[in-house]
C-alpha atoms as a PDB file:
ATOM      1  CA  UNK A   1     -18.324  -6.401  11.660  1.00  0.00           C
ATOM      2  CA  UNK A   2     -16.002  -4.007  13.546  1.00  0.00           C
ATOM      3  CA  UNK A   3     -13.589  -6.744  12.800  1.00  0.00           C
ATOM      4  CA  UNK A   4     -13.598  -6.671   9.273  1.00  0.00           C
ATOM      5  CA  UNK A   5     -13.658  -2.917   9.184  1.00  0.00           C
ATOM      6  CA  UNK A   6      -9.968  -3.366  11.144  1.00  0.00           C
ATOM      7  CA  UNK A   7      -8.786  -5.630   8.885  1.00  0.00           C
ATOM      8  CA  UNK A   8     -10.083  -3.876   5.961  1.00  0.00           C
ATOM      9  CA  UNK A   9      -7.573  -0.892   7.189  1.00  0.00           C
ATOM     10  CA  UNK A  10      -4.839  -2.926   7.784  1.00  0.00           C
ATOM     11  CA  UNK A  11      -5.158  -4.216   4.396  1.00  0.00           C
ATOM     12  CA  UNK A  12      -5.019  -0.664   3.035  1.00  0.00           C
ATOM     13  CA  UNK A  13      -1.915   0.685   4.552  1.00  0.00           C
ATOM     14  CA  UNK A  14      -0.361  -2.222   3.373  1.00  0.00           C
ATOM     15  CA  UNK A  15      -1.448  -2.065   0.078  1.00  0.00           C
ATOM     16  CA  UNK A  16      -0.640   1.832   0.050  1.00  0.00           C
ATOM     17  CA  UNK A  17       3.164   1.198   1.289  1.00  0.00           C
ATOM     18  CA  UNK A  18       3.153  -1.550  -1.446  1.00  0.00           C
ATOM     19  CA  UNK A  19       1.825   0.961  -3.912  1.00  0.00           C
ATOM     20  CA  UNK A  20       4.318   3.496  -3.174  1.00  0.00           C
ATOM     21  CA  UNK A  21       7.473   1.717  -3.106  1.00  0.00           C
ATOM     22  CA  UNK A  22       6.414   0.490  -6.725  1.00  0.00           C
ATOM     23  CA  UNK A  23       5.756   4.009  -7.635  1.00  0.00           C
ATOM     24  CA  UNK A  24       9.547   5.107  -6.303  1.00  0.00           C
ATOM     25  CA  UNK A  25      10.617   1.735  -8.071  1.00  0.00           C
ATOM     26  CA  UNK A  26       9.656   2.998 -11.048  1.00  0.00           C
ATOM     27  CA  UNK A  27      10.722   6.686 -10.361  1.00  0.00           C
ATOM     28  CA  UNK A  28      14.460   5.183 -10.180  1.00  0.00           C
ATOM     29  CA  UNK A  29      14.487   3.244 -13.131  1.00  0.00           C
ATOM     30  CA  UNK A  30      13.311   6.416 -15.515  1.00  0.00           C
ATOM     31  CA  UNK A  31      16.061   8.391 -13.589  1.00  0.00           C
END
């Protein structure tokens, strides 16, 4: 369980870097 719970948070910031740069990605192109 306290596995999953690491992974689970590793997964996150991933997905939250992922989820920014898209955001700025998008940011650009308007610009």
């Amino acid at each position: 369980m306290r596995n999953r719970i690491s992974f689970t948070r590793e997964s996150s910031k991933f997905i939250a870097i992922f989820y920014i740069a898209h955001i700025r990605h998008i940011h650009l192109e308007e610009s």
